[in-house]
N, C-alpha and C. Protein backbone atom coordinates (compact mmCIF):
# COMPACT_ATOMS: atom_id res chain seq x y z
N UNK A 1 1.35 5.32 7.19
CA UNK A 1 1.85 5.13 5.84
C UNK A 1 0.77 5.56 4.87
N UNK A 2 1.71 6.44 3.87
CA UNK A 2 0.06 6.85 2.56
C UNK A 2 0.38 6.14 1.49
N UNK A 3 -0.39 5.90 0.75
CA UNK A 3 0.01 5.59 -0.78
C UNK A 3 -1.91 6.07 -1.87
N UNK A 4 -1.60 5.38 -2.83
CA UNK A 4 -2.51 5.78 -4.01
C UNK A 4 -3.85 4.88 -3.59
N UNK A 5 -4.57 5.07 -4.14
CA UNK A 5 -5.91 4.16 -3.45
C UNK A 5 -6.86 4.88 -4.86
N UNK A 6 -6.57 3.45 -5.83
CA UNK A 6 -7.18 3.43 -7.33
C UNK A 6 -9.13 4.09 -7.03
N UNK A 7 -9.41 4.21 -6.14
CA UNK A 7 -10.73 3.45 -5.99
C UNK A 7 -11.19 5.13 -5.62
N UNK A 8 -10.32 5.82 -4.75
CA UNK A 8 -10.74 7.10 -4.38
C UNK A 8 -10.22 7.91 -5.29
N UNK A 9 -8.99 7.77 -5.98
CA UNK A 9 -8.25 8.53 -6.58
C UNK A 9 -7.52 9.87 -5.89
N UNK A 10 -6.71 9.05 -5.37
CA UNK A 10 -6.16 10.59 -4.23
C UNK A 10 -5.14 9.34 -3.37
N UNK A 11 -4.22 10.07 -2.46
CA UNK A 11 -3.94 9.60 -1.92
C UNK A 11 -4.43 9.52 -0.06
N UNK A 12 -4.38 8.47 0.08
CA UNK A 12 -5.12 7.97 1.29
C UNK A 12 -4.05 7.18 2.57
N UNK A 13 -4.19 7.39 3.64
CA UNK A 13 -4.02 6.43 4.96
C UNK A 13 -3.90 4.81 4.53
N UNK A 14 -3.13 4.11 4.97
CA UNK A 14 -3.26 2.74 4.48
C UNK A 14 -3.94 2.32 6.05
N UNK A 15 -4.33 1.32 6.41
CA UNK A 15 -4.42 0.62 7.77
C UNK A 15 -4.48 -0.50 7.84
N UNK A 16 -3.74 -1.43 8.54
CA UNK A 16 -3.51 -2.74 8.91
C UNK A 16 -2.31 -2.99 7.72
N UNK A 17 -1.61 -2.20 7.60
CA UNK A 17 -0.08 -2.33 7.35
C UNK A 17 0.20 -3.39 7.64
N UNK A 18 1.23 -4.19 6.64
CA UNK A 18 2.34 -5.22 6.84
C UNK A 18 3.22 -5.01 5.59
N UNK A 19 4.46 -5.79 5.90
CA UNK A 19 5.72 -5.54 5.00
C UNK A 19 5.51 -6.74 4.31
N UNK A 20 5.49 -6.65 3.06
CA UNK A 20 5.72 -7.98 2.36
C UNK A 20 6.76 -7.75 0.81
N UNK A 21 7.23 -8.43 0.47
CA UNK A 21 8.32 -9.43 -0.44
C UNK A 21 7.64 -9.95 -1.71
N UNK A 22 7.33 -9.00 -2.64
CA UNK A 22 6.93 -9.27 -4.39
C UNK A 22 7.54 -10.12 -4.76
N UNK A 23 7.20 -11.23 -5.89
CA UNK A 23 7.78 -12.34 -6.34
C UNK A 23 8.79 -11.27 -7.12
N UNK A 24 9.49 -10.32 -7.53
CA UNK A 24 10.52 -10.36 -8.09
C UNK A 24 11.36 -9.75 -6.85
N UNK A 25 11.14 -9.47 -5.29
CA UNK A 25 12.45 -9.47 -4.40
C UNK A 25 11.95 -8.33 -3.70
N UNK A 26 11.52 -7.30 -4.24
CA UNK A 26 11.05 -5.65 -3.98
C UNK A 26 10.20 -6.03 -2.82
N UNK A 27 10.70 -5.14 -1.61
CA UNK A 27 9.75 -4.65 -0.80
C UNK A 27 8.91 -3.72 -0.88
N UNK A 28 7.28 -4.34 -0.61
CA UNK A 28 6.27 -3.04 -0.49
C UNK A 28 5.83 -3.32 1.28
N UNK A 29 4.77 -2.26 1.29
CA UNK A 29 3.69 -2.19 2.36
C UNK A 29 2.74 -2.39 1.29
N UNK A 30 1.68 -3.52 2.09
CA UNK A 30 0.40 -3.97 1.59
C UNK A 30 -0.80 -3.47 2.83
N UNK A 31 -1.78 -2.93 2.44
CA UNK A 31 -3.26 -2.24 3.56
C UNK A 31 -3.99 -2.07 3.13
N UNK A 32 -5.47 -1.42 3.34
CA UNK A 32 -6.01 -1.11 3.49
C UNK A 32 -6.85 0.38 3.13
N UNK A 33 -7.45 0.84 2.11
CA UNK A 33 -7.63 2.24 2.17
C UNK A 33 -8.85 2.49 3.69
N UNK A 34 -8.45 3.40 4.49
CA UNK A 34 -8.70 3.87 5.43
C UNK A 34 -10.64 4.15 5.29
N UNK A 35 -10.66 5.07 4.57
CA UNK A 35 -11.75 5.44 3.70
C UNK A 35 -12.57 4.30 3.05
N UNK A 36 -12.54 3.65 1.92
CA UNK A 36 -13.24 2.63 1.15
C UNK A 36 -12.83 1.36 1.39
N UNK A 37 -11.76 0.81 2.45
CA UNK A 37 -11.65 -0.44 2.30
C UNK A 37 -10.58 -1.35 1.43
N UNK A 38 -10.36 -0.21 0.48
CA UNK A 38 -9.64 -1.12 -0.99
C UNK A 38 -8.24 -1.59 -0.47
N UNK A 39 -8.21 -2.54 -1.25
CA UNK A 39 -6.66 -3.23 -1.00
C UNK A 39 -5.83 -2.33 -1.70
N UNK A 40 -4.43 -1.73 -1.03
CA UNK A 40 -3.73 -0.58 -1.66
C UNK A 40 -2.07 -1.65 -1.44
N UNK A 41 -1.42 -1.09 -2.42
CA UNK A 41 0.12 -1.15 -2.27
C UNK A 41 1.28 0.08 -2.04
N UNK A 42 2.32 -0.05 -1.55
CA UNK A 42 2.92 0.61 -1.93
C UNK A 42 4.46 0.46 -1.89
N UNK A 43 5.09 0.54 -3.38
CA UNK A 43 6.50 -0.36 -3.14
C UNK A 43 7.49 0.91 -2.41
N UNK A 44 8.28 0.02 -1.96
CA UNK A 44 9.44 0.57 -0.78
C UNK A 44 11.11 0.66 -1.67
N UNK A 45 11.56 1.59 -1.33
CA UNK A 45 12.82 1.93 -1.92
C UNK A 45 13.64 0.44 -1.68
N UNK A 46 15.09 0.37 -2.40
CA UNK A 46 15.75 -0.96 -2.27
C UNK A 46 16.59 -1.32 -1.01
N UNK A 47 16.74 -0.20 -0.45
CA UNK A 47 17.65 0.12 0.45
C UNK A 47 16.95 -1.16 2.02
């Protein structure tokens, strides 16, 4: 899974993926930037 990773500015590898449930209902993937460590998000379509 990729998403944005504020910290490198680029997009990056997430690692140690899990699915989690935003207080307003929306599914994201929450990880890891691969590279620096940073805590990354990334929200998931509604479907």
């Amino acid at each position: 899974m990729q998403g944005y990773c504020v910290k490198c500015r680029t997009k990056r590898n997430m690692a140690d993926t899990e699915k989690v449930t935003m207080k307003n209902g929306r599914a994201a993937m929450k990880g890891k930037c691969e590279t620096c460590g940073t805590g990354m998000y990334k929200i998931l379509g509604n479907k």
